[in-house]
C-alpha atoms as a PDB file:
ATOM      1  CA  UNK A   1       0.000   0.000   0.000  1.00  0.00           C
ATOM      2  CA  UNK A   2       2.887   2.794   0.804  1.00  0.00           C
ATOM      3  CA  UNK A   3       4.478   1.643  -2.308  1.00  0.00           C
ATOM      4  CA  UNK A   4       1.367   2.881  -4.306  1.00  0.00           C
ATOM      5  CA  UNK A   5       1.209   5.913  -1.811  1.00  0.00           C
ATOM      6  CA  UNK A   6       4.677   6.607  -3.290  1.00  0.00           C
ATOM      7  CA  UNK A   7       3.868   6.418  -6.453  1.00  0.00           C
ATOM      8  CA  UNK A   8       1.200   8.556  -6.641  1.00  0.00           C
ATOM      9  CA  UNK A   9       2.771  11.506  -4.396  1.00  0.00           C
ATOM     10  CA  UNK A  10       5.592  11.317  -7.369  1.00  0.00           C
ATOM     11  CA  UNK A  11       2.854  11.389 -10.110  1.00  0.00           C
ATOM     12  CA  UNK A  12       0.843  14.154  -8.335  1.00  0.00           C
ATOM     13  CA  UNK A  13       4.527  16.503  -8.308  1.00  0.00           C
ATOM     14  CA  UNK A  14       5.023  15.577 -11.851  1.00  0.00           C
ATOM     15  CA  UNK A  15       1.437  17.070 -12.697  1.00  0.00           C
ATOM     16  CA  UNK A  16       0.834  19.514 -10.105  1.00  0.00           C
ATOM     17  CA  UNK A  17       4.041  21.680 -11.147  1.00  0.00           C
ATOM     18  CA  UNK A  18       2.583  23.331 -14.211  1.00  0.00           C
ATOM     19  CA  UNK A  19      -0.609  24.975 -12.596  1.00  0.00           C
ATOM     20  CA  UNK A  20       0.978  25.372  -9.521  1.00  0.00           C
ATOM     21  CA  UNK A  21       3.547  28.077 -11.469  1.00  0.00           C
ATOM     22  CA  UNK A  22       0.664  29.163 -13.607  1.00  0.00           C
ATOM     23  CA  UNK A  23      -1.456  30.160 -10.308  1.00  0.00           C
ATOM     24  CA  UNK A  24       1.900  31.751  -9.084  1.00  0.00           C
ATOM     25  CA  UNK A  25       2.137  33.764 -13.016  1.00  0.00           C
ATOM     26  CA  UNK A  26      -1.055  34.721 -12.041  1.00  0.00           C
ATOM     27  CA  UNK A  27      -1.274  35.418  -8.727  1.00  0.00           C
ATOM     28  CA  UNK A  28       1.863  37.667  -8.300  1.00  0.00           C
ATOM     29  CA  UNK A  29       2.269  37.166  -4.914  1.00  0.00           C
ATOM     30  CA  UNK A  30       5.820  36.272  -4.081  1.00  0.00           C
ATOM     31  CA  UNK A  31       4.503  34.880  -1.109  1.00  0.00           C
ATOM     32  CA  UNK A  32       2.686  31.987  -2.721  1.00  0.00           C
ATOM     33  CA  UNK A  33       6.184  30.912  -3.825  1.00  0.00           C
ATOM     34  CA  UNK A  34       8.809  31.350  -1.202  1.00  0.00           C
ATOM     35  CA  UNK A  35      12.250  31.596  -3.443  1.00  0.00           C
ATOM     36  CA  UNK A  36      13.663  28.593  -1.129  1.00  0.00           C
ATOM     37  CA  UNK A  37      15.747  25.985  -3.167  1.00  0.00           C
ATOM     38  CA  UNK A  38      15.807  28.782  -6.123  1.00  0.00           C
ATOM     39  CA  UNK A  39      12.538  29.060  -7.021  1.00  0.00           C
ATOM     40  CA  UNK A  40      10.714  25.253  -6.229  1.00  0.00           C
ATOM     41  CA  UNK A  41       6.676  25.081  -5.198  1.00  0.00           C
ATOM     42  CA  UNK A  42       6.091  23.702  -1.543  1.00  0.00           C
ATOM     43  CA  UNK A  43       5.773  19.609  -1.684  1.00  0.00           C
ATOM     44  CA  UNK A  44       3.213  17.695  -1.005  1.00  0.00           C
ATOM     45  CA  UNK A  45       4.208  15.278   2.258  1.00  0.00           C
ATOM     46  CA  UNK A  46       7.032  12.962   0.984  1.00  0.00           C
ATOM     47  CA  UNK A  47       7.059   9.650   3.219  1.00  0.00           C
ATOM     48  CA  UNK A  48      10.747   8.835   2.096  1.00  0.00           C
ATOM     49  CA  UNK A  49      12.047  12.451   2.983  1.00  0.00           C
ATOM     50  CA  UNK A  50      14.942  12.562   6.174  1.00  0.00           C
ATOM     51  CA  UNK A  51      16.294  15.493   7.306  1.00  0.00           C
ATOM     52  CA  UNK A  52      19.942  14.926   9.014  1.00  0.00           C
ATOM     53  CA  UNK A  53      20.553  17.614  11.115  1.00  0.00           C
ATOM     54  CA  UNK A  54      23.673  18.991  12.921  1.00  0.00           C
ATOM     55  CA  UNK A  55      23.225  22.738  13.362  1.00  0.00           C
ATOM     56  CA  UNK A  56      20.260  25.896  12.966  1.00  0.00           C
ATOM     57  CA  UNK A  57      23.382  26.999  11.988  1.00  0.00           C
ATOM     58  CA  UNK A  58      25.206  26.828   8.540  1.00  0.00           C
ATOM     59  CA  UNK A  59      28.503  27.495  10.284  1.00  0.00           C
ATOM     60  CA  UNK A  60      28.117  24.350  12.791  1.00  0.00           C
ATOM     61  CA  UNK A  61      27.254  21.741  10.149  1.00  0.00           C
ATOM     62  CA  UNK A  62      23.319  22.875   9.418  1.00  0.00           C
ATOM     63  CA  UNK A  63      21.183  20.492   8.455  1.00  0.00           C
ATOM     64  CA  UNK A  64      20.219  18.872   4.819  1.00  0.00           C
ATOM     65  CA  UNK A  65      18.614  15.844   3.391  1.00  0.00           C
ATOM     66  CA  UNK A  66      18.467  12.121   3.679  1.00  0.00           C
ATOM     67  CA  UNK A  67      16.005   9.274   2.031  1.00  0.00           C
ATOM     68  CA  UNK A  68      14.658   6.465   3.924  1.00  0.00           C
ATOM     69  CA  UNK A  69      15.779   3.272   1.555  1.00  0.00           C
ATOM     70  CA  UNK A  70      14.723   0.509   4.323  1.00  0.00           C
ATOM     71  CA  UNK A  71      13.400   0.585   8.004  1.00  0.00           C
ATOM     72  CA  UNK A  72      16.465   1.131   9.522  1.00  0.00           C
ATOM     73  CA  UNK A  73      18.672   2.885   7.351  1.00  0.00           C
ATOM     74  CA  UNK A  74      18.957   6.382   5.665  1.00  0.00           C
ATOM     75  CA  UNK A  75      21.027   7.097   2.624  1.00  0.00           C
ATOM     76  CA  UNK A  76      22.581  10.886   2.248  1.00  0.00           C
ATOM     77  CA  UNK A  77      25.407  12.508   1.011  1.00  0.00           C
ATOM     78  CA  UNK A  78      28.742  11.699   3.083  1.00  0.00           C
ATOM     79  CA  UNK A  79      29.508  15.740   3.455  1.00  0.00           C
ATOM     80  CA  UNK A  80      26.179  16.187   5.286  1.00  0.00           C
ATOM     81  CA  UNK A  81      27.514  14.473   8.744  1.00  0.00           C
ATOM     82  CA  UNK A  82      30.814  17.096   8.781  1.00  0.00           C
ATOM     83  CA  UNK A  83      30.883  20.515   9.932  1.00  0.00           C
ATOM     84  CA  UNK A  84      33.371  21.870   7.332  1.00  0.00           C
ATOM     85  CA  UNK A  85      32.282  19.989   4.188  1.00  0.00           C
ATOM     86  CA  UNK A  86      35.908  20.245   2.145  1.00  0.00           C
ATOM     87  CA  UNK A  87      38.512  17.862   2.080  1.00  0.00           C
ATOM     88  CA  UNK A  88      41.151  19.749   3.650  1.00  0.00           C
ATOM     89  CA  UNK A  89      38.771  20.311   6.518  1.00  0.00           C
ATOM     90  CA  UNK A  90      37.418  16.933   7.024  1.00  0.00           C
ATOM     91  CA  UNK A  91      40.555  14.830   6.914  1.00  0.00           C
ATOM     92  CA  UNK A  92      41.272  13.019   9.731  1.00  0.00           C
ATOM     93  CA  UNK A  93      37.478  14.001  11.760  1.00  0.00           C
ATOM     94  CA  UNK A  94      35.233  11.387  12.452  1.00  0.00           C
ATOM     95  CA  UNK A  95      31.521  12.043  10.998  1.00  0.00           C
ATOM     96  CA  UNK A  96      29.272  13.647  13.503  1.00  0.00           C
ATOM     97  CA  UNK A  97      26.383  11.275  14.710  1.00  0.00           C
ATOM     98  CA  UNK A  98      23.276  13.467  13.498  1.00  0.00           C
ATOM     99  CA  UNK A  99      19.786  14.098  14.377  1.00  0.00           C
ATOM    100  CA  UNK A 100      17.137  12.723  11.968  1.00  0.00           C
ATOM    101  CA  UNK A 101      14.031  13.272  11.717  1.00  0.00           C
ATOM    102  CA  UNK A 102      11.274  11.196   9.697  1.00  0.00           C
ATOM    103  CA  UNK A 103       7.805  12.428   8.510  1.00  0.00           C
ATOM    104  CA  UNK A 104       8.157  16.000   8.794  1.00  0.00           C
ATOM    105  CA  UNK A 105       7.990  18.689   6.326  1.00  0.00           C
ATOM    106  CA  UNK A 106       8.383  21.637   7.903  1.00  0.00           C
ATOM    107  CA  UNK A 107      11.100  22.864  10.288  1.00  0.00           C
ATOM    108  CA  UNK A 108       9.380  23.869  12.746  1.00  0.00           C
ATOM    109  CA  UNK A 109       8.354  20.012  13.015  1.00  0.00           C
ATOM    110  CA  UNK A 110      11.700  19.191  13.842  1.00  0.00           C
ATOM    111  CA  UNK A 111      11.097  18.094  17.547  1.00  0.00           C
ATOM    112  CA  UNK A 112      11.214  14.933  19.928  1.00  0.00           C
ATOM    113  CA  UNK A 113       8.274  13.388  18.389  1.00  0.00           C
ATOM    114  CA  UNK A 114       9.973  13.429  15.123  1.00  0.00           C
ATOM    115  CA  UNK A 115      13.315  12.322  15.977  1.00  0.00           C
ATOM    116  CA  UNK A 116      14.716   8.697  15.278  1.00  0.00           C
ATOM    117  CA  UNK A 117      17.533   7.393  17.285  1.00  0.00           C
ATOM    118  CA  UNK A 118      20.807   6.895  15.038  1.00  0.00           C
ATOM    119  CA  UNK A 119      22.737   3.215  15.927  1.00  0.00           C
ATOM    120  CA  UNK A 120      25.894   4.301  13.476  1.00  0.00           C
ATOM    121  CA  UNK A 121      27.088   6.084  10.440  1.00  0.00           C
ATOM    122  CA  UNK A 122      28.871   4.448   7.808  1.00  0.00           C
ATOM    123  CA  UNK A 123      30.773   6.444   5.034  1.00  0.00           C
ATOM    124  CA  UNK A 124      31.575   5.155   1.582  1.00  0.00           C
ATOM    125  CA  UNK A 125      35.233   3.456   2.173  1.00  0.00           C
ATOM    126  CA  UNK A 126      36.414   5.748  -0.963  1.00  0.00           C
ATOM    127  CA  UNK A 127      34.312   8.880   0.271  1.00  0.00           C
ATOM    128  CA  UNK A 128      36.507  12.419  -0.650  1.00  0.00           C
ATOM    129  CA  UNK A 129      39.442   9.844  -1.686  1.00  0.00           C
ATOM    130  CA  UNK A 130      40.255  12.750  -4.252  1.00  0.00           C
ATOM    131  CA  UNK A 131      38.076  15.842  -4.177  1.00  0.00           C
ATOM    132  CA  UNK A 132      35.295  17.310  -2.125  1.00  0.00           C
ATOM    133  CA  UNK A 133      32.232  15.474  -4.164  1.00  0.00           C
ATOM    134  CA  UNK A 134      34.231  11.556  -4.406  1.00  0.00           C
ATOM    135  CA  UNK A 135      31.862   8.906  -3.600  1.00  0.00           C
ATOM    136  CA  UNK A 136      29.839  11.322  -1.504  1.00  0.00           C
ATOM    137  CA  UNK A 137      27.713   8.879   0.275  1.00  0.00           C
ATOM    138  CA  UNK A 138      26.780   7.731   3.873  1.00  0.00           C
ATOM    139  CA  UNK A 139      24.467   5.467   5.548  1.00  0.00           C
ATOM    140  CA  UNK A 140      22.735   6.224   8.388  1.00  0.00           C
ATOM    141  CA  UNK A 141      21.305   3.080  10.649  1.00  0.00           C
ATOM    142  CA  UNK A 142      18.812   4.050  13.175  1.00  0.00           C
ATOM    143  CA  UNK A 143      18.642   1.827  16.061  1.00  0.00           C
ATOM    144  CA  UNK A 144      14.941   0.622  16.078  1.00  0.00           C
ATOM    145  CA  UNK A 145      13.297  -0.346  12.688  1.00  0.00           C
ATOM    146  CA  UNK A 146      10.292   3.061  11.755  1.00  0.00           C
ATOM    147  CA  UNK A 147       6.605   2.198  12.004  1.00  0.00           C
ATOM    148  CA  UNK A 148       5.419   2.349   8.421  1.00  0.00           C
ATOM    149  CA  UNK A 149       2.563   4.648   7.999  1.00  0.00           C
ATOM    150  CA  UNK A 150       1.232   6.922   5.232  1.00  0.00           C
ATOM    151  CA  UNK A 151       3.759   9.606   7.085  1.00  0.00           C
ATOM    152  CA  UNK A 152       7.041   7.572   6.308  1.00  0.00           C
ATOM    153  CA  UNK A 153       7.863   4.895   4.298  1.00  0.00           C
ATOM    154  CA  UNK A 154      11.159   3.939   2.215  1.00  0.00           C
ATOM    155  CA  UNK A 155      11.411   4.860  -1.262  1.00  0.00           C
ATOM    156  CA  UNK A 156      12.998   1.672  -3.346  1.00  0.00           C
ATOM    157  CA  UNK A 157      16.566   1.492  -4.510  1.00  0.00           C
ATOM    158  CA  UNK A 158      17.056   1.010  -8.190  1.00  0.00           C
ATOM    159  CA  UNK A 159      17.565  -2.532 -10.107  1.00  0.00           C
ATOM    160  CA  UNK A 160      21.071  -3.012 -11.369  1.00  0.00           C
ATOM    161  CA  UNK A 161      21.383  -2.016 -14.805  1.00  0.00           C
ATOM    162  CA  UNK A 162      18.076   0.458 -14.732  1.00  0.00           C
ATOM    163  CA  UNK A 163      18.585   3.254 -17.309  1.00  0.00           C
ATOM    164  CA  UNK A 164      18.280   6.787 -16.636  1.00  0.00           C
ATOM    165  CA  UNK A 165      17.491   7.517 -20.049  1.00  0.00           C
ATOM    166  CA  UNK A 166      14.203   5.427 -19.231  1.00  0.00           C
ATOM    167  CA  UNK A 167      12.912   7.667 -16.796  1.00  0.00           C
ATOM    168  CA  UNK A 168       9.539   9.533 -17.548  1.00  0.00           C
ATOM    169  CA  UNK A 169       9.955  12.510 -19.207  1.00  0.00           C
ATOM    170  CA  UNK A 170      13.428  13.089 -18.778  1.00  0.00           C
ATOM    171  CA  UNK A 171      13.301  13.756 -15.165  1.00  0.00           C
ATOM    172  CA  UNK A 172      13.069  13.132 -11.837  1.00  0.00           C
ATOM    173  CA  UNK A 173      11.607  15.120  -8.773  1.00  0.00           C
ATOM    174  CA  UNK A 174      13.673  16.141  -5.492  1.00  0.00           C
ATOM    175  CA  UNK A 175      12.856  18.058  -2.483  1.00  0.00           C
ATOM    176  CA  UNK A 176      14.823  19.682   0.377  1.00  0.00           C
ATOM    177  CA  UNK A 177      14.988  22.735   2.458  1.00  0.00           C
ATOM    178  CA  UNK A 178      17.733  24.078   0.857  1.00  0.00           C
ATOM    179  CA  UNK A 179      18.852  28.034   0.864  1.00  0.00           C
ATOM    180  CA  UNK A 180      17.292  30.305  -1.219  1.00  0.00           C
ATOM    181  CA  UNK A 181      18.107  33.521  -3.432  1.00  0.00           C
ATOM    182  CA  UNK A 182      18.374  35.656   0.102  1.00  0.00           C
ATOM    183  CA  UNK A 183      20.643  32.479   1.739  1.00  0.00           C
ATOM    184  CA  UNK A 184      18.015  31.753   3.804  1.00  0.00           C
ATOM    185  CA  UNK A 185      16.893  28.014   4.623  1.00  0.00           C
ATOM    186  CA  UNK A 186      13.469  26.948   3.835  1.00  0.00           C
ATOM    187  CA  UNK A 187      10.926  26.976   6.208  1.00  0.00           C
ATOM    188  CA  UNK A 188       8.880  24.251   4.766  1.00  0.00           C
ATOM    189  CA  UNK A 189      10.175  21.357   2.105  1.00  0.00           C
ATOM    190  CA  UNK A 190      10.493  22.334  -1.662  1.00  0.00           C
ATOM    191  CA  UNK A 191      10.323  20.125  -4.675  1.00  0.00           C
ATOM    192  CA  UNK A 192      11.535  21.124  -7.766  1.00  0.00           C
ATOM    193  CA  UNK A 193      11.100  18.752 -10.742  1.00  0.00           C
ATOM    194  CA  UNK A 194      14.424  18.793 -12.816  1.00  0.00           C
ATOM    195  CA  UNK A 195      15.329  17.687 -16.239  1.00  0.00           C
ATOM    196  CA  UNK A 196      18.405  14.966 -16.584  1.00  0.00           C
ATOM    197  CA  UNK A 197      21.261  16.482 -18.372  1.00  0.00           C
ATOM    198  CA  UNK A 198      23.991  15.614 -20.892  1.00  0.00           C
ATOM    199  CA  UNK A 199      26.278  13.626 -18.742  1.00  0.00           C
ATOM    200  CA  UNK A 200      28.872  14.767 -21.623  1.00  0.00           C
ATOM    201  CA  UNK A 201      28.284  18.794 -21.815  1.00  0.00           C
ATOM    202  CA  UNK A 202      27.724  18.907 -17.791  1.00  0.00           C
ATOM    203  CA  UNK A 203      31.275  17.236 -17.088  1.00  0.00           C
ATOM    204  CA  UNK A 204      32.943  19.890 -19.907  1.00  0.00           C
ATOM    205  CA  UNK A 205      31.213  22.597 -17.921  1.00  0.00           C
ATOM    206  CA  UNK A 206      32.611  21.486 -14.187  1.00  0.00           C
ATOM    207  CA  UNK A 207      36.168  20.978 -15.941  1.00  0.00           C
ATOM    208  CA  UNK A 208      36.876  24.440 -15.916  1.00  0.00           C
ATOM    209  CA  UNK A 209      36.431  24.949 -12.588  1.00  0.00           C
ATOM    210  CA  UNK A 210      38.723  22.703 -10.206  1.00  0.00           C
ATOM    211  CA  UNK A 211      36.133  23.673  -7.389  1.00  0.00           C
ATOM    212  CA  UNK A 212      33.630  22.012  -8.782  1.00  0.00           C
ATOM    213  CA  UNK A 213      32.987  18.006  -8.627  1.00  0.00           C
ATOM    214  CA  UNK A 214      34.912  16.094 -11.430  1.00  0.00           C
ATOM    215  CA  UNK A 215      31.773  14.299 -13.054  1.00  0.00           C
ATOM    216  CA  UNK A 216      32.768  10.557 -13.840  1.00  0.00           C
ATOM    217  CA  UNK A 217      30.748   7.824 -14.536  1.00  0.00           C
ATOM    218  CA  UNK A 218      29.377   7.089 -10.781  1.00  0.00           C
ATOM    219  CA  UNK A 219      27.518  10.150 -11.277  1.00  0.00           C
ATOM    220  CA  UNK A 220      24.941  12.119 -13.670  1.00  0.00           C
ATOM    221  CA  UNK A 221      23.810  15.624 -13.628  1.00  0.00           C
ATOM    222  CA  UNK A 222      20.515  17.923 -13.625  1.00  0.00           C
ATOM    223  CA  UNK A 223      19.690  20.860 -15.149  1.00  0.00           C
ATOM    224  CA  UNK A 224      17.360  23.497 -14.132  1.00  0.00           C
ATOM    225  CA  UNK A 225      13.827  24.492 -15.463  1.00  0.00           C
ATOM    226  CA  UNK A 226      14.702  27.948 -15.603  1.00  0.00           C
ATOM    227  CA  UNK A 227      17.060  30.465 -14.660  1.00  0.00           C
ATOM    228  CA  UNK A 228      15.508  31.308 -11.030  1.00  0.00           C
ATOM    229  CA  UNK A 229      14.936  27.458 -10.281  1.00  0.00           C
ATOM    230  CA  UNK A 230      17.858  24.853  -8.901  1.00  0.00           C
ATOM    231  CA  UNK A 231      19.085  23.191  -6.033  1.00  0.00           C
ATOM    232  CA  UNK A 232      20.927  25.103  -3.734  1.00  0.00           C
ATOM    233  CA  UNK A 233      23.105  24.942  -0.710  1.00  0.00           C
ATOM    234  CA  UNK A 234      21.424  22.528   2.629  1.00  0.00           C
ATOM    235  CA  UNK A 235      20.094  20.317  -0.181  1.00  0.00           C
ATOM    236  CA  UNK A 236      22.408  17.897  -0.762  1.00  0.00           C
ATOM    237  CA  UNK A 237      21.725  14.275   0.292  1.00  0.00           C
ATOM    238  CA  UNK A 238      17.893  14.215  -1.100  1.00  0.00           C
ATOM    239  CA  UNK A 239      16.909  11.812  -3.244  1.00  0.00           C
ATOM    240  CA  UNK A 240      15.830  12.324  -7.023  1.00  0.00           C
ATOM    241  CA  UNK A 241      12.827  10.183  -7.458  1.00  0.00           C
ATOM    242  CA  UNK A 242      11.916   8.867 -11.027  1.00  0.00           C
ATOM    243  CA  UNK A 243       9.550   6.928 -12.503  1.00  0.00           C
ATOM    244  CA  UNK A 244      10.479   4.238 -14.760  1.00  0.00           C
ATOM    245  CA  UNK A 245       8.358   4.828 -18.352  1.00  0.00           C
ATOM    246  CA  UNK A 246       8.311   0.318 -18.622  1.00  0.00           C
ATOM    247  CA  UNK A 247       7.389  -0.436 -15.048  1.00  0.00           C
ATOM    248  CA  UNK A 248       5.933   2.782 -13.629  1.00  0.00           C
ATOM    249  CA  UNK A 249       8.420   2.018 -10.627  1.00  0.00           C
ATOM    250  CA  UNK A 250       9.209   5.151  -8.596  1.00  0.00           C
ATOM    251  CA  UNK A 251      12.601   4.670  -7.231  1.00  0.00           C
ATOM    252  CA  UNK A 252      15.760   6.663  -6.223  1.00  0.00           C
ATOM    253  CA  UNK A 253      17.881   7.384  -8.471  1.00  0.00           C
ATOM    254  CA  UNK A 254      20.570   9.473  -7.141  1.00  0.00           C
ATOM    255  CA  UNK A 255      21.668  11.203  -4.074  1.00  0.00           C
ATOM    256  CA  UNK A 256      22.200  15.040  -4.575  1.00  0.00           C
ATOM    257  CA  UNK A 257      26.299  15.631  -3.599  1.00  0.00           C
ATOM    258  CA  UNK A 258      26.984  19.230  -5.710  1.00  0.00           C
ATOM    259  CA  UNK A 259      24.321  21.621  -3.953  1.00  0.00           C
ATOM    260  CA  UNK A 260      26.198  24.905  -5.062  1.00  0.00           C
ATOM    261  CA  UNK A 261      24.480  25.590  -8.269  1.00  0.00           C
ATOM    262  CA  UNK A 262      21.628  27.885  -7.174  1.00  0.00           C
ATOM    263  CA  UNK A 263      21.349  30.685  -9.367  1.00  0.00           C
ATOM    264  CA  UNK A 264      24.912  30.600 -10.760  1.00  0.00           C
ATOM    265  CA  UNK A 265      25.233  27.255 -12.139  1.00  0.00           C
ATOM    266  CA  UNK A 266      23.258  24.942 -14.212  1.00  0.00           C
ATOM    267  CA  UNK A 267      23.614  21.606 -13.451  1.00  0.00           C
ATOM    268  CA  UNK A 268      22.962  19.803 -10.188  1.00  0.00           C
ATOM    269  CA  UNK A 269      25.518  16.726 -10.006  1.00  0.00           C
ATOM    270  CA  UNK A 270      24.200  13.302  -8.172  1.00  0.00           C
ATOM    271  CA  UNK A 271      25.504  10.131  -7.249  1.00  0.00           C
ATOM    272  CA  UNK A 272      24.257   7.308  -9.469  1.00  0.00           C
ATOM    273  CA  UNK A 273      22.722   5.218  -6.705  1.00  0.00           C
ATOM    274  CA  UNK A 274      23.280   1.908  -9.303  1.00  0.00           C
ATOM    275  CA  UNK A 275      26.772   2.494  -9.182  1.00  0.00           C
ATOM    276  CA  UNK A 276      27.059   1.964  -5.539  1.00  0.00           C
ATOM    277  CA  UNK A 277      24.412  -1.397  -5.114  1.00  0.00           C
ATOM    278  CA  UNK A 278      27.469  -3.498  -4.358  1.00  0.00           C
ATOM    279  CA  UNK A 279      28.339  -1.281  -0.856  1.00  0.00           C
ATOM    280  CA  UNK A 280      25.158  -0.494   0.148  1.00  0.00           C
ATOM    281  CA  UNK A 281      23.482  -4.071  -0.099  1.00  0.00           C
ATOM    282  CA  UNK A 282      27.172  -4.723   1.965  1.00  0.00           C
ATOM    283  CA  UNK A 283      26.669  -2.257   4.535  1.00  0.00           C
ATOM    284  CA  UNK A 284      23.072  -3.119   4.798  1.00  0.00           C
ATOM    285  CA  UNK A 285      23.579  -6.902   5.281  1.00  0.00           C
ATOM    286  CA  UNK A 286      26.566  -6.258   7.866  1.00  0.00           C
ATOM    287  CA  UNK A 287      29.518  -7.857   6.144  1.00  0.00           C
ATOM    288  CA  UNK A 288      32.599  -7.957   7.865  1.00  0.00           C
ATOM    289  CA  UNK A 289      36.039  -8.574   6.197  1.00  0.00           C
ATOM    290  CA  UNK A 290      35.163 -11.933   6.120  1.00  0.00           C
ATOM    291  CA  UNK A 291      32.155 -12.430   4.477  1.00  0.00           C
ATOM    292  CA  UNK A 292      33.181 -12.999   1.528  1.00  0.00           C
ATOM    293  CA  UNK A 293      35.698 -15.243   1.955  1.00  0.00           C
ATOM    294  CA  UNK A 294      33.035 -17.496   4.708  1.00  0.00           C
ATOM    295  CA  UNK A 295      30.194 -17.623   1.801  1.00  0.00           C
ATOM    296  CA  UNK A 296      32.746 -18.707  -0.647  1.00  0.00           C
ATOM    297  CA  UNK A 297      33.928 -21.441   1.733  1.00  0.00           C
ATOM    298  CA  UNK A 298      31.033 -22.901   2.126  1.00  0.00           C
ATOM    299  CA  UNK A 299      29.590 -22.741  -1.403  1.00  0.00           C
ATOM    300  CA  UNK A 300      32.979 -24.539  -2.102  1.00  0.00           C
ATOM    301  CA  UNK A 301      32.271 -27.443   0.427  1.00  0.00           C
ATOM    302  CA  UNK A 302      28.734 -28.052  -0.727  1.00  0.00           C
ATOM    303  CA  UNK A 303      29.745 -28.190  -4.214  1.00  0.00           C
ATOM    304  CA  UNK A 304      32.664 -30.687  -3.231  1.00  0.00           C
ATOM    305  CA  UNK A 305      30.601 -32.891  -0.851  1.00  0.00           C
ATOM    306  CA  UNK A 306      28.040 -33.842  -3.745  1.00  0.00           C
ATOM    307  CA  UNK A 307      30.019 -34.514  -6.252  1.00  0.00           C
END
């Protein structure tokens, strides 16, 4: 039943966004659209949505975006659980254990009722191994299992080998109470429904800048509608949900690492969530260094003791 829940909250977003900006056109009241997240329309409640939180304030780690993938565990980007969020800063810290809070979308929300205890954090083993946006992924594992309801509930994980270029439309939908125009946070969650980019022309673009993420294959980019609509800074770690055009599956397709477009940039860069099945079905099982090597072992004897 939350599955179909899912799928229709996506659907609704994917319709809803045209006359929501044509009542805004018409309307004129700036106040109908709070510029949060550059531009964005305030979502609808989105069960999957986390928000892993360090800080009110920007300058003590703030607080950003996580999806629920399972009952227990959260997946976000790996910069959200630092204070400083560079490489030079976070080398040689230990990730801060965060708040996080499940079926909330506004801030004000953000209370004891809200909050789900965290068992551990668990950063990619190659996280910042190079630059700032490297394998920018965590895992969060709370320590009791969420209650289902029509308030939270996981969003799925894609299949190995499912295509982007097989999404609906082009695109794919992701909210967050990012910063806006004035660098203000968002009171209440945005959406913003964004069109997948030219993997090709989006990593010439970042190559001229060596503060920007170096686009490889583990990740793919967004665009933005228009000029006054992007992600933006306090973002990062939400999910971009798509819907597959065979199946009609919504799943998550990428965490959002590069938050810094806002106005000034185009393109939104995400971690392809299909390139990193392998370490989070590992993380989520709770290999050790040995698992391998044990389910090989005995594989081998079975095989050996019938023949």
């Amino acid at each position: 039943m939350w599955f179909s829940l899912a799928v229709l909250l996506l659907a609704a977003c994917l319709a809803d966004v045209t006359q929501t900006e044509e009542r805004v056109k018409a309307s004129k009241l700036p106040s109908l659209r709070s510029r949060r997240m550059v531009g964005g329309m305030l979502a609808p409640h989105v069960p999957w949505q986390a928000m892993v939180y360090l800080s009110d304030s920007v300058l003590d780690g703030g607080y950003a975006g996580g999806a629920l993938i399972s009952d227990r565990w959260i997946l976000t980007a790996g910069r959200n659980l630092f204070v400083g969020k560079s490489r030079q800063d976070i080398q040689g810290k230990k990730p801060v254990i965060p708040k996080v809070y499940l079926g909330i979308t506004g801030r004000v929300e953000a209370g004891a009722s809200k909050e789900v205890a965290v068992q551990k954090v668990v950063l990619h083993p190659r996280f910042q191994n190079r630059t700032d946006w490297d394998n920018d992924l965590a895992l969060i594992q709370l320590k009791q299992p969420v209650v289902m309801s029509d308030k939270v509930t996981p969003i799925p994980l894609p299949e190995m080998g499912q295509d982007l270029g097989d999404a609906v439309g082009g695109s794919g939908v992701i909210t967050g109470w990012g910063w806006g125009i004035y660098l203000t946070p968002a009171s209440s969650l945005k959406f913003l429904v964004l069109p997948l980019a030219n993997h090709s022309v989006c990593k010439a673009e970042y190559e001229r800048d060596p503060l920007t993420p170096a686009v490889d294959d583990d990740m793919f980019c967004t665009g933005s509608p228009t000029v006054e609509e992007n992600v933006c800074f306090g973002d990062a770690g939400g999910a971009l949900a798509v819907k597959d055009a065979e199946t009609g599956e919504i799943y998550a397709a990428g965490i959002l690492s590069y938050d810094k477009p806002c106005s000034r940039s185009k393109y939104g860069v995400h971690m392809k969530i299909t390139s990193y099945l392998p370490w989070i079905h590992s993380v989520i099982r709770g290999d050790t260094e040995r698992s391998s090597t044990l389910r090989s072992e005995a594989m081998s004897k079975m095989f050996s003791l019938q023949s």
